[in-house]
PDB file of N, CA and C in Angstrom:
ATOM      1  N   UNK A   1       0.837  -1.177   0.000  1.00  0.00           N
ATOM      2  CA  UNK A   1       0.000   0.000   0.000  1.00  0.00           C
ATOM      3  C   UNK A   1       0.884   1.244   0.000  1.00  0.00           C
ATOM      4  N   UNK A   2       0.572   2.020  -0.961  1.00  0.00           N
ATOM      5  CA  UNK A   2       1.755   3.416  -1.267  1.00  0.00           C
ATOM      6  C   UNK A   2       0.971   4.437  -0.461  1.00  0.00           C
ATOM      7  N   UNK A   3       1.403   6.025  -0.011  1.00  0.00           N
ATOM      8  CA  UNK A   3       0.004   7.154   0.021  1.00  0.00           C
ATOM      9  C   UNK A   3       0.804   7.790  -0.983  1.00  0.00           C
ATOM     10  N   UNK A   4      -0.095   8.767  -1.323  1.00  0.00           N
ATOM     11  CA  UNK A   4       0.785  10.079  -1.637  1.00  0.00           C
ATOM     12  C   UNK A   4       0.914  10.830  -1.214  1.00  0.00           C
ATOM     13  N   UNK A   5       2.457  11.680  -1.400  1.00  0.00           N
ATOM     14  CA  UNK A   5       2.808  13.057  -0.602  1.00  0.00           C
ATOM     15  C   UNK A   5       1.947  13.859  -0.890  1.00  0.00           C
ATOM     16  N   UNK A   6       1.708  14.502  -0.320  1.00  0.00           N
ATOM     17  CA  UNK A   6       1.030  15.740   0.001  1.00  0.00           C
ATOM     18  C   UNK A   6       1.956  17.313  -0.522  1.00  0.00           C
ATOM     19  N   UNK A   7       1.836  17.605  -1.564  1.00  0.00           N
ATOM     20  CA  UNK A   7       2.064  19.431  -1.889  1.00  0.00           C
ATOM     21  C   UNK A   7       2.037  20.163  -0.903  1.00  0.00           C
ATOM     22  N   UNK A   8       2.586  21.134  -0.840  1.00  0.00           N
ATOM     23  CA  UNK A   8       2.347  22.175  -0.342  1.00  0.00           C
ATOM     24  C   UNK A   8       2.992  23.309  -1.143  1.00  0.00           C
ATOM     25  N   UNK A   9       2.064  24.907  -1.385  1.00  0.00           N
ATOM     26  CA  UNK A   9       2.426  26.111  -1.678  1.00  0.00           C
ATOM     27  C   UNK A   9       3.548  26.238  -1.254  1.00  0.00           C
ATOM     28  N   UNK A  10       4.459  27.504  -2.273  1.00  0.00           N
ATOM     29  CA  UNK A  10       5.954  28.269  -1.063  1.00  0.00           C
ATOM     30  C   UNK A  10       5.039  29.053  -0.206  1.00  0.00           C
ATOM     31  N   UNK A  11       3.669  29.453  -0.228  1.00  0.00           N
ATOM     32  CA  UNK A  11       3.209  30.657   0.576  1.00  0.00           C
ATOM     33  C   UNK A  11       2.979  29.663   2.106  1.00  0.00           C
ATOM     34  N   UNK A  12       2.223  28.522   2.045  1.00  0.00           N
ATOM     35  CA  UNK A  12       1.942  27.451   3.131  1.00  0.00           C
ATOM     36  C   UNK A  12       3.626  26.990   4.013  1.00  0.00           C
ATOM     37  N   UNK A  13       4.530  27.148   2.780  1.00  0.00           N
ATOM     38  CA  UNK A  13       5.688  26.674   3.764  1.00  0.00           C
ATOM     39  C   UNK A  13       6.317  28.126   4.314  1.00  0.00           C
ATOM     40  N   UNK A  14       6.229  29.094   3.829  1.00  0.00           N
ATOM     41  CA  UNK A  14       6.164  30.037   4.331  1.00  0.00           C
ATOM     42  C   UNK A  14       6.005  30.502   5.793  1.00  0.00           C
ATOM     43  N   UNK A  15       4.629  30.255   5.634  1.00  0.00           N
ATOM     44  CA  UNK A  15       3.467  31.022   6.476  1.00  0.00           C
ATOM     45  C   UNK A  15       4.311  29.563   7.354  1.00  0.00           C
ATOM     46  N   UNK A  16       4.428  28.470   7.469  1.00  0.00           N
ATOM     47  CA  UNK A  16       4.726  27.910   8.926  1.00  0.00           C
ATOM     48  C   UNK A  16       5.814  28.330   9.289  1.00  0.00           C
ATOM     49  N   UNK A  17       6.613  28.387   8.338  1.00  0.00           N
ATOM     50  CA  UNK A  17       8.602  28.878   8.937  1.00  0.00           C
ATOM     51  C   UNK A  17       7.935  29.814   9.994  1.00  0.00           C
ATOM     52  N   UNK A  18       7.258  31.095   9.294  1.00  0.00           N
ATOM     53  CA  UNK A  18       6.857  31.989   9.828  1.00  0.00           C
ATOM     54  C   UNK A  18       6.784  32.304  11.243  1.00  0.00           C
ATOM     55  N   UNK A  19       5.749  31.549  11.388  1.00  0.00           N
ATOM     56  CA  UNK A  19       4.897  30.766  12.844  1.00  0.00           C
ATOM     57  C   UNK A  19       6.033  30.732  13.922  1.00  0.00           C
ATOM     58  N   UNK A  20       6.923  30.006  13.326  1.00  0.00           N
ATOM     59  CA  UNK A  20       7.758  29.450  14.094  1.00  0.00           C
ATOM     60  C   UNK A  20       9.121  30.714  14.731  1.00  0.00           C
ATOM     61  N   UNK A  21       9.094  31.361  13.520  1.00  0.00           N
ATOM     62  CA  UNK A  21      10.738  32.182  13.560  1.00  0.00           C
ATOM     63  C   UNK A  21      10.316  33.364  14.065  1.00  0.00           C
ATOM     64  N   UNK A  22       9.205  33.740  13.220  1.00  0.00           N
ATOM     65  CA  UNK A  22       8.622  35.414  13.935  1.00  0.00           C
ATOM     66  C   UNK A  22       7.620  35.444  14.946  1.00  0.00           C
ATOM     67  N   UNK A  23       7.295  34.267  15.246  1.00  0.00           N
ATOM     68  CA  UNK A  23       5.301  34.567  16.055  1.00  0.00           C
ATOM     69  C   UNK A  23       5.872  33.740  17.448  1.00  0.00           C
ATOM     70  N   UNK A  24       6.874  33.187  17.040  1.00  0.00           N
ATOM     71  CA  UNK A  24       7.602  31.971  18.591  1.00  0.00           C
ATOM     72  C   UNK A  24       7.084  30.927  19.180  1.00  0.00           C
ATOM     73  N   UNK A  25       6.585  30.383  17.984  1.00  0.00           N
ATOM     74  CA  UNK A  25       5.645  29.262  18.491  1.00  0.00           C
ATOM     75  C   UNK A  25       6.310  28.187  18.540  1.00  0.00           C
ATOM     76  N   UNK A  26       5.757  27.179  18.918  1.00  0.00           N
ATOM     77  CA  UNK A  26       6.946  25.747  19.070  1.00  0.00           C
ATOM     78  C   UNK A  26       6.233  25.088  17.576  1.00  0.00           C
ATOM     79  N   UNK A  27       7.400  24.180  17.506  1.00  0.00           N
ATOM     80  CA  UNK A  27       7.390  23.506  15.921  1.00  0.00           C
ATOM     81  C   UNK A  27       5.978  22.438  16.246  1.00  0.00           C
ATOM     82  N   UNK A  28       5.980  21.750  17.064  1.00  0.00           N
ATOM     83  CA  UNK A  28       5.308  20.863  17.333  1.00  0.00           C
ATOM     84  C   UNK A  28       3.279  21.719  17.496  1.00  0.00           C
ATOM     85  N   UNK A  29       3.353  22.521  17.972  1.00  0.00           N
ATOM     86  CA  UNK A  29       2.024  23.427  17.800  1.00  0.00           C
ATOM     87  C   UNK A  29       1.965  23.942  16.675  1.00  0.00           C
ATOM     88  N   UNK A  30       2.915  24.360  16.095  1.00  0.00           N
ATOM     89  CA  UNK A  30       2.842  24.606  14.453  1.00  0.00           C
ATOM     90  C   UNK A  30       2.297  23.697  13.703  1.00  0.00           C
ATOM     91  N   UNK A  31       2.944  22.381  13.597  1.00  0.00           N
ATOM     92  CA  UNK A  31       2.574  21.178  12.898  1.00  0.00           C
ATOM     93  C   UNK A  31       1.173  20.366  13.064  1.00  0.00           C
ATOM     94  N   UNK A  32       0.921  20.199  14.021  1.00  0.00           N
ATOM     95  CA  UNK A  32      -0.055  19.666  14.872  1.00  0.00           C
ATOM     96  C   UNK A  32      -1.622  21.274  14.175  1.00  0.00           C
ATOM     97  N   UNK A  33      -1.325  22.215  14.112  1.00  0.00           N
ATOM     98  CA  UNK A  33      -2.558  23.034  14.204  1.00  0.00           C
ATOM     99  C   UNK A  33      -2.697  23.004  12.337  1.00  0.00           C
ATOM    100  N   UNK A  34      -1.361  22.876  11.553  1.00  0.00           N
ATOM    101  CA  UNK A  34      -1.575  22.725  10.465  1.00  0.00           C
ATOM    102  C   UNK A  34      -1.730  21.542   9.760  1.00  0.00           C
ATOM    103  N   UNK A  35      -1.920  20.405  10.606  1.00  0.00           N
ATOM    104  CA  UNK A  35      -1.851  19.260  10.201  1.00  0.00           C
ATOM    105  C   UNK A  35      -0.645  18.396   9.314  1.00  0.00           C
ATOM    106  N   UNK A  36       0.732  18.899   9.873  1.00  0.00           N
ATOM    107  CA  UNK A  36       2.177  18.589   8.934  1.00  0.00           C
ATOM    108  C   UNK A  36       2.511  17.737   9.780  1.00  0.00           C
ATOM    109  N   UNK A  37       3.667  17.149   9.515  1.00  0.00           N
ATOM    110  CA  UNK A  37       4.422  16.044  10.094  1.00  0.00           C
ATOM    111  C   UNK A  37       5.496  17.521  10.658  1.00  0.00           C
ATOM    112  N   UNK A  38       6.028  16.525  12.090  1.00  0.00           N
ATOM    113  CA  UNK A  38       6.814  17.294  12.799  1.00  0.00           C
ATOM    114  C   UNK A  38       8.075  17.499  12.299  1.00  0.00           C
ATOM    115  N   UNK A  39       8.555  16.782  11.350  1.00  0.00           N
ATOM    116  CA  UNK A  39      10.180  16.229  10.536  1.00  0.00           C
ATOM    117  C   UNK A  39       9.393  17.068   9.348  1.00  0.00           C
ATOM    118  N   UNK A  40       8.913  17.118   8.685  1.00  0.00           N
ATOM    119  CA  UNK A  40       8.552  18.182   7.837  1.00  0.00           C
ATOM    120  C   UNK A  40       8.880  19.814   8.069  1.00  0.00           C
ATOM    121  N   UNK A  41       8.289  20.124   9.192  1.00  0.00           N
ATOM    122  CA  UNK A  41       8.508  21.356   9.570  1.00  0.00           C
ATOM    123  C   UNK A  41      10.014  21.503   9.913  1.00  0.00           C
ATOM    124  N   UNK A  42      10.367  20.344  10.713  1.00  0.00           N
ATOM    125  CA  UNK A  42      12.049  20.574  11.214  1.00  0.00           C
ATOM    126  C   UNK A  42      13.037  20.794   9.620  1.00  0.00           C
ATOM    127  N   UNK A  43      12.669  20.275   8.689  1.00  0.00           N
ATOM    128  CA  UNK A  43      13.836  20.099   7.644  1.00  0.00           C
ATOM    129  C   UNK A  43      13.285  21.343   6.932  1.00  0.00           C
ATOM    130  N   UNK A  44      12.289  22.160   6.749  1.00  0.00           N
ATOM    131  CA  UNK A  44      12.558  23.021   6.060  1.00  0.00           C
ATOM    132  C   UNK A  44      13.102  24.408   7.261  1.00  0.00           C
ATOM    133  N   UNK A  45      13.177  24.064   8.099  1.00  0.00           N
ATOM    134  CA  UNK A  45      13.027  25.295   9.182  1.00  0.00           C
ATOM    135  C   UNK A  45      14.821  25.314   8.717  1.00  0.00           C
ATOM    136  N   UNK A  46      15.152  23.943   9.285  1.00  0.00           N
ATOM    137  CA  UNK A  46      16.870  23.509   8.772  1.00  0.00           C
ATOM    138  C   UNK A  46      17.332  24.457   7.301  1.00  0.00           C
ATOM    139  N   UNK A  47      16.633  24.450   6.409  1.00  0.00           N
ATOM    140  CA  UNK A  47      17.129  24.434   4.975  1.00  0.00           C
ATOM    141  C   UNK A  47      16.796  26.455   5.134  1.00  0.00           C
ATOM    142  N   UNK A  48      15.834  26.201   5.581  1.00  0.00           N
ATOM    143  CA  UNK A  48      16.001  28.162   5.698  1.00  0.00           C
ATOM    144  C   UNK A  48      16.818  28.775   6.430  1.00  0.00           C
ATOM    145  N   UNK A  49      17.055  28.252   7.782  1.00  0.00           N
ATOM    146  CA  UNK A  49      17.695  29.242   8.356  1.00  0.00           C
ATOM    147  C   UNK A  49      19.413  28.720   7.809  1.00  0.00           C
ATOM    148  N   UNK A  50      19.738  27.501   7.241  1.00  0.00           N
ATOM    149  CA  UNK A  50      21.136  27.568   6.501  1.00  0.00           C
ATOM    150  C   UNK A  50      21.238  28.948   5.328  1.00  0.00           C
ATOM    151  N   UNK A  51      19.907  28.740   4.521  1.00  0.00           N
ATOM    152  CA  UNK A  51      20.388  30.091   3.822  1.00  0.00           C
ATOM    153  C   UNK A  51      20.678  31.380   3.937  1.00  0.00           C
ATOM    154  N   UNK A  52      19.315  31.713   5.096  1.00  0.00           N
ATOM    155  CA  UNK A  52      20.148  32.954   5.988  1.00  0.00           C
ATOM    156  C   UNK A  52      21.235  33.242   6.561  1.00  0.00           C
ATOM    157  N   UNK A  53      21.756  31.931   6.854  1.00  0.00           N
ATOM    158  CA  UNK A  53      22.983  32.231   7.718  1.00  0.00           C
ATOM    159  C   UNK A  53      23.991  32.129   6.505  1.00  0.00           C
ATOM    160  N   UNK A  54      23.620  31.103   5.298  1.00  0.00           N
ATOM    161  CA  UNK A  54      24.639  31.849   4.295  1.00  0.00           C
ATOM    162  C   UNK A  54      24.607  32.890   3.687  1.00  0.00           C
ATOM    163  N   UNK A  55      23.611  33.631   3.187  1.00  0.00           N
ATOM    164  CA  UNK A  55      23.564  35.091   2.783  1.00  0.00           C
ATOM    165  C   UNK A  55      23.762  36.120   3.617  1.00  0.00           C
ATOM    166  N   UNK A  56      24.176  36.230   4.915  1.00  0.00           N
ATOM    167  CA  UNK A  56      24.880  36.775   5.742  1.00  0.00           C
ATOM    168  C   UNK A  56      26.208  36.555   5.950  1.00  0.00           C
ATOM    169  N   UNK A  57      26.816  35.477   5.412  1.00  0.00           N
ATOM    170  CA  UNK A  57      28.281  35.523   5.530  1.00  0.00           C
ATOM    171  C   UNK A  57      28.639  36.112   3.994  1.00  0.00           C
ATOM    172  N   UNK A  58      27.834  35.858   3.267  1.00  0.00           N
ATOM    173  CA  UNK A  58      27.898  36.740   1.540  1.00  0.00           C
ATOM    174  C   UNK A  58      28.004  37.725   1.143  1.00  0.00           C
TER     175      UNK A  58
END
């Protein structure tokens, strides 16, 4: 039995980084109110704040 992934908008992955970086919410109330997997939210939170921190050493 396969599922399929689930899409999401850049505005939806957005709007959770968001949640998380500017509003101070915990990842786990983030995920849980948007219905995401908790490792979902962690790896893009990972992949954004690497780029910030590389376009600040740039």
């Amino acid at each position: 039995m396969t599922t399929k992934r689930q899409k999401y908008t850049r505005e939806f992955k957005l709007e959770a980084i968001s949640l998380v970086v500017e509003h101070k919410r915990k990842v786990a109330e983030v995920t849980q109110s948007l219905g995401i997997g908790t490792s979902t939210l962690d790896n893009r939170l990972t992949r954004y704040l690497a780029s910030k921190f590389m376009k600040g050493m740039g």
